[in-house]
C-alpha atoms as a PDB file:
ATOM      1  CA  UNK A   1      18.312 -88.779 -26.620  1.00  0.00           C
ATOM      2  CA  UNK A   2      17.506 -85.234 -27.340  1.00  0.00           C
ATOM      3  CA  UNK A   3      16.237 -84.325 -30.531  1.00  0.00           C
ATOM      4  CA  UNK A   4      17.406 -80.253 -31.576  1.00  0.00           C
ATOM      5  CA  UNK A   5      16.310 -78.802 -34.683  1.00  0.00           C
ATOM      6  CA  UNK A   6      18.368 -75.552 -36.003  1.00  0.00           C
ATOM      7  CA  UNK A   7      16.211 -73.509 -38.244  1.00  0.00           C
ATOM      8  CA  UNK A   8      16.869 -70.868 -40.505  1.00  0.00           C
ATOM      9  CA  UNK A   9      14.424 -68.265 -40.119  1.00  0.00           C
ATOM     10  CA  UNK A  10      11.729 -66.864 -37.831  1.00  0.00           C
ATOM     11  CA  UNK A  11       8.141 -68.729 -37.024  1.00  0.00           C
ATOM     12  CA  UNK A  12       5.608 -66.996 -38.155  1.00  0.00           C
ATOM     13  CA  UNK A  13       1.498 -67.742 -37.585  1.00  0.00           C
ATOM     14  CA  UNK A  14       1.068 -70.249 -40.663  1.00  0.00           C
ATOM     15  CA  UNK A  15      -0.765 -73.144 -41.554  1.00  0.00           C
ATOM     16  CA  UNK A  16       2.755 -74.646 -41.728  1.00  0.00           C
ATOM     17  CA  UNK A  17       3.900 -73.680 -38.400  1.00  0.00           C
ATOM     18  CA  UNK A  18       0.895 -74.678 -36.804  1.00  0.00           C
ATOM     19  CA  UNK A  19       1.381 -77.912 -38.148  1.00  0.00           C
ATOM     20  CA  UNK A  20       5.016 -78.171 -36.905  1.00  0.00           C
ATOM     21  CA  UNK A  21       3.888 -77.725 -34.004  1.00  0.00           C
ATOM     22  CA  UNK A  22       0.875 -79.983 -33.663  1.00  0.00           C
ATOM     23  CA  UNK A  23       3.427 -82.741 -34.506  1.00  0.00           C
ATOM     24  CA  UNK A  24       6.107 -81.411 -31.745  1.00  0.00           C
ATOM     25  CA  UNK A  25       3.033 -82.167 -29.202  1.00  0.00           C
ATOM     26  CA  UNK A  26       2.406 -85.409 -30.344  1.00  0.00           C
ATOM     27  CA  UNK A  27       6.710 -85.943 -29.866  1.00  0.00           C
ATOM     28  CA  UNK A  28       6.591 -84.697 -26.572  1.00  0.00           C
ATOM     29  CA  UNK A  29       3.613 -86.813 -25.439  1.00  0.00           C
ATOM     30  CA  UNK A  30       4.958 -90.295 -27.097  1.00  0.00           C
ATOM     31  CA  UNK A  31       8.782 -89.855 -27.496  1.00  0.00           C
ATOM     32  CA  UNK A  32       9.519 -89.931 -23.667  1.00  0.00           C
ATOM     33  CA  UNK A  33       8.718 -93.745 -23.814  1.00  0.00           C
ATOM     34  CA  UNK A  34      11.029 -94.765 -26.186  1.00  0.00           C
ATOM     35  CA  UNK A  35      14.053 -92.931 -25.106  1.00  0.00           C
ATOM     36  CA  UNK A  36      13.458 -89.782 -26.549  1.00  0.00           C
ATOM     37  CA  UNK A  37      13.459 -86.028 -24.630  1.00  0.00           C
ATOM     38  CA  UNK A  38      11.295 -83.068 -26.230  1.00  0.00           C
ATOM     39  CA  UNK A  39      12.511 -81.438 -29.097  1.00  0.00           C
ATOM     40  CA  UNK A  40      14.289 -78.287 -28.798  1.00  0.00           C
ATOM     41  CA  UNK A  41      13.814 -76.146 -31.847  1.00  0.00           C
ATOM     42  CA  UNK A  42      16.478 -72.987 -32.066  1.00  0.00           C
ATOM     43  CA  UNK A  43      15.779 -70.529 -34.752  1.00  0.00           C
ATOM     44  CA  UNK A  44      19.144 -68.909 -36.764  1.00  0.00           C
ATOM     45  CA  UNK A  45      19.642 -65.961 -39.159  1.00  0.00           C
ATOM     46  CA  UNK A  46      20.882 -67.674 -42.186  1.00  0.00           C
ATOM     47  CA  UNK A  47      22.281 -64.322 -42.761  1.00  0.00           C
ATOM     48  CA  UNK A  48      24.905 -64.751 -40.205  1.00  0.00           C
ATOM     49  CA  UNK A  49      27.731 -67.155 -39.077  1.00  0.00           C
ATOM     50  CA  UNK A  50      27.057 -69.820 -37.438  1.00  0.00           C
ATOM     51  CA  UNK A  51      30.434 -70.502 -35.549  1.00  0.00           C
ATOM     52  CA  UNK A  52      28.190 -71.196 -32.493  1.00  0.00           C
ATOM     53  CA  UNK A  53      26.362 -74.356 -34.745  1.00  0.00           C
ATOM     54  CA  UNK A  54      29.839 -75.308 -35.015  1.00  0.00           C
ATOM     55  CA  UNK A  55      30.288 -75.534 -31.159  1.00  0.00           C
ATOM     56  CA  UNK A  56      27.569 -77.050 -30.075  1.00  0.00           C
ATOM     57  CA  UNK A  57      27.919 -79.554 -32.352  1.00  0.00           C
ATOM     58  CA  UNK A  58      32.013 -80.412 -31.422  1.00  0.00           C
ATOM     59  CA  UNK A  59      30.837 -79.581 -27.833  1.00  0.00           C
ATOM     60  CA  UNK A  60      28.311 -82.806 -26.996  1.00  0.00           C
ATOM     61  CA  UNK A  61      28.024 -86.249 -27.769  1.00  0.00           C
ATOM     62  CA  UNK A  62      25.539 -85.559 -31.087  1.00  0.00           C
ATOM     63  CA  UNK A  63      24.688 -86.644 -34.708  1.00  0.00           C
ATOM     64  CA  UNK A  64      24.362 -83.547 -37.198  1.00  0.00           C
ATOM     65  CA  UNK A  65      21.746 -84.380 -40.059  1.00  0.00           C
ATOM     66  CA  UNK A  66      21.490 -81.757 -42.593  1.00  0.00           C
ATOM     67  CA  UNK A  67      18.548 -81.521 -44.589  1.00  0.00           C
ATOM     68  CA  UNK A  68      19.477 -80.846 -48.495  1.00  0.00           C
ATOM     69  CA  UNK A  69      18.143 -81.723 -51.552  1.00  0.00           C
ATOM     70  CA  UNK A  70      21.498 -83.294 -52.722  1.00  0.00           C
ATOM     71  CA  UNK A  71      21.371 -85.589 -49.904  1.00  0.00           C
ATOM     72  CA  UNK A  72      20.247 -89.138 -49.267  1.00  0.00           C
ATOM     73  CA  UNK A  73      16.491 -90.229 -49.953  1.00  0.00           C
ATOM     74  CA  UNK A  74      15.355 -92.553 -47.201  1.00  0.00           C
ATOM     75  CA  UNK A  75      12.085 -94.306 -46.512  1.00  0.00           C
ATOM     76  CA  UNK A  76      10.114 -93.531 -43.444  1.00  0.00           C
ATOM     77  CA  UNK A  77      11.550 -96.410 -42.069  1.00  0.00           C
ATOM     78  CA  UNK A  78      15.169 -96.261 -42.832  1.00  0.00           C
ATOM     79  CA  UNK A  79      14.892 -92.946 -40.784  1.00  0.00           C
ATOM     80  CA  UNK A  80      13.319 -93.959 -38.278  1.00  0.00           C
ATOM     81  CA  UNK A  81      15.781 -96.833 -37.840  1.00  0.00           C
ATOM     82  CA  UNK A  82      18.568 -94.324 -38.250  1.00  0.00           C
ATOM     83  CA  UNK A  83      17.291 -92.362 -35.178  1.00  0.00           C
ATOM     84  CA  UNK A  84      17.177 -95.557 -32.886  1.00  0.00           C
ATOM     85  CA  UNK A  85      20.053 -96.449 -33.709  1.00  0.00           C
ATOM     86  CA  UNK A  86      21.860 -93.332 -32.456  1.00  0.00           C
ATOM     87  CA  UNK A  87      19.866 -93.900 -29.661  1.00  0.00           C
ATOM     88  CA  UNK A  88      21.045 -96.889 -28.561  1.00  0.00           C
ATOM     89  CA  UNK A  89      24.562 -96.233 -29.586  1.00  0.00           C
ATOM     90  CA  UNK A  90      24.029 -93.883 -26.576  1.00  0.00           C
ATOM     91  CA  UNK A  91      24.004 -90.512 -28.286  1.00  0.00           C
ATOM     92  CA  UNK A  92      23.337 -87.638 -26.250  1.00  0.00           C
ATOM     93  CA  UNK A  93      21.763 -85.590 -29.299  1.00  0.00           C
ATOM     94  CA  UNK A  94      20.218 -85.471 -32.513  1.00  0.00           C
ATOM     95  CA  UNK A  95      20.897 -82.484 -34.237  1.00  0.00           C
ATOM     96  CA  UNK A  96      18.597 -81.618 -37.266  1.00  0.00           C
ATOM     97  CA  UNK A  97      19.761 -78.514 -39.415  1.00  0.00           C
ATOM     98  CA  UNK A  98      17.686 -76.665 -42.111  1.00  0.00           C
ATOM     99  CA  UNK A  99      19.237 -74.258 -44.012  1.00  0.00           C
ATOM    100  CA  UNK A 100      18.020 -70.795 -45.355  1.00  0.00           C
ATOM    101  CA  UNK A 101      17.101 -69.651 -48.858  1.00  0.00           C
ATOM    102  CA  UNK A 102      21.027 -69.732 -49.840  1.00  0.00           C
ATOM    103  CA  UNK A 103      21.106 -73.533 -48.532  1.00  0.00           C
ATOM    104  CA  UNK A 104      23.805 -74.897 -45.301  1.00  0.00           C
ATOM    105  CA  UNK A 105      27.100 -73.717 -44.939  1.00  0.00           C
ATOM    106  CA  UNK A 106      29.539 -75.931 -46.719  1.00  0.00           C
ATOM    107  CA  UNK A 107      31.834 -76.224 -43.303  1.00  0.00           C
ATOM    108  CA  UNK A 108      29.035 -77.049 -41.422  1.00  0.00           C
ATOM    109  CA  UNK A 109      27.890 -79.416 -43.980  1.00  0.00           C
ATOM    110  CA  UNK A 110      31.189 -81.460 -44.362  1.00  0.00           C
ATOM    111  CA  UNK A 111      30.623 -81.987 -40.217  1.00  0.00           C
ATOM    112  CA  UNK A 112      27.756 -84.008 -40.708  1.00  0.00           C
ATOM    113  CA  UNK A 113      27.160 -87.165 -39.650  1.00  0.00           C
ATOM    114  CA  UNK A 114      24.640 -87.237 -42.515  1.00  0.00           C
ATOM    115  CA  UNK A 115      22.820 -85.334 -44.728  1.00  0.00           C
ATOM    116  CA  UNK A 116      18.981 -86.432 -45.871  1.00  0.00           C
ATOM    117  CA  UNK A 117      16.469 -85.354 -48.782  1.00  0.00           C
ATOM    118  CA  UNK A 118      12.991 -84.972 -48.527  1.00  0.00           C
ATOM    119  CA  UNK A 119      13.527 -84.925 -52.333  1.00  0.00           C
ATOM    120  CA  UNK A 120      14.967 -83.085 -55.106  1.00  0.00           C
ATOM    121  CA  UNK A 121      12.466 -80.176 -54.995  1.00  0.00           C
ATOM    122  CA  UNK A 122      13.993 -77.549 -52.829  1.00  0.00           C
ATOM    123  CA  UNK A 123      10.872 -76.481 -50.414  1.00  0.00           C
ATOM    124  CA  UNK A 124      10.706 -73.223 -48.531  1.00  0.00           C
ATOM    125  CA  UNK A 125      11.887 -73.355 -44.836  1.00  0.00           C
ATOM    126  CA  UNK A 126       8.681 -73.403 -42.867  1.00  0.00           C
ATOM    127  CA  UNK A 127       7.378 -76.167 -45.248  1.00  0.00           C
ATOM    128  CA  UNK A 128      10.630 -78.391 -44.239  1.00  0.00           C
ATOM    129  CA  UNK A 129      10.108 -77.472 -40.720  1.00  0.00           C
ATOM    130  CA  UNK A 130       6.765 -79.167 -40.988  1.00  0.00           C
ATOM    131  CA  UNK A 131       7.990 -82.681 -43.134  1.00  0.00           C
ATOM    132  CA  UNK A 132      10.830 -82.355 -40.810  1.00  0.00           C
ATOM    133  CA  UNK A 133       8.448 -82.534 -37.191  1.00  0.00           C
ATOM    134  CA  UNK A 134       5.824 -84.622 -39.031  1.00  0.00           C
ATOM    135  CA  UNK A 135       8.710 -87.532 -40.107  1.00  0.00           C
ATOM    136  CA  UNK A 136      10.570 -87.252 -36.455  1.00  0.00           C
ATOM    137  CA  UNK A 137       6.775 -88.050 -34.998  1.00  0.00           C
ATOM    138  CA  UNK A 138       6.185 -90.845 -37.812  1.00  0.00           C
ATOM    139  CA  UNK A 139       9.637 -92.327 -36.604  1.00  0.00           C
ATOM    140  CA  UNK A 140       8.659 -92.495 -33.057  1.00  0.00           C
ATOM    141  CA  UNK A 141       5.944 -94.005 -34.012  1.00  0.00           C
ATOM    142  CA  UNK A 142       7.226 -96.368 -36.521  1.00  0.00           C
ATOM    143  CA  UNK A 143       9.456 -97.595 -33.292  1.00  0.00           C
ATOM    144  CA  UNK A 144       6.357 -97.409 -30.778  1.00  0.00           C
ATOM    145  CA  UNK A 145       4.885 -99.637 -32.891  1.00  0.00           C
ATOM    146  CA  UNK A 146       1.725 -97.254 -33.488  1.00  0.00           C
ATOM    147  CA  UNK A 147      -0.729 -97.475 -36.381  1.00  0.00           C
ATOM    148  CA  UNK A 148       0.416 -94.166 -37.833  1.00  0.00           C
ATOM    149  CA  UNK A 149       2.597 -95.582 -39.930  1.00  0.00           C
ATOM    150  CA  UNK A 150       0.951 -97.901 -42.892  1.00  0.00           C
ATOM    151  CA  UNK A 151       3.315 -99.856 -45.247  1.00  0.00           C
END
């Protein structure tokens, strides 16, 4: 299954986006053994429309998951156990959305399949880029069965 991650904003050199993608390596390296591909990360302008988020999310067999602080708190676990089972439901992609400083679309919010809190604190969008990369690796290996993850 491929995991996608639509960002609002550009990268930047950061502590925070050197940490995203530290834990995009360690995804790449591990994933492929449990069913999943490589991430692909697209960046957005959350200044714009996003009619094309829209069709590539009507246009393949995917999941959306929208990250929002109104959304549902799950446990390390629960999420990782929410991404194999879209796996072996035989999803073609996971789509993971961040919004920008003005939060996600309300259309493109009622499409998804769910929406997920890091918490009630609203973070800024390079920060959830890296709890977003660093949870997706803990999940992989929560299902690898890899000492990363202590309970």
């Amino acid at each position: 299954m491929q995991l996608s991650l639509f960002v609002a904003g550009k990268a930047r050199q950061s502590p925070e986006n050197e940490l995203s993608m530290k834990f995009l390596g360690r995804i790449e390296r591990q994933g492929g053994q449990i069913g999943f591909r490589p991430v692909v990360m697209k960046e957005y302008d959350p200044t714009t429309p996003t009619r094309w988020l829209e069709l590539a999310i009507k246009q393949s067999r995917s999941h959306l998951c929208a990250l929002d602080e109104r959304g549902e708190m799950q446990s390390s676990t629960d999420f990782a156990n929410m991404l194999a089972e879209w796996r072996d439901d035989g999803l073609s992609e996971a789509i993971f959305l961040i919004g920008g400083p003005n939060g996600i679309n309300r259309s493109i919010k009622a499409q998804a399949d769910r929406i997920v809190s890091f918490g009630r604190m609203t973070f800024p969008h390079m920060m959830a880029r890296a709890m977003l990369t660093e949870q997706l690796y803990r999940a992989v290996s929560i299902l690898r069965g890899d000492p990363y993850h202590r309970e």
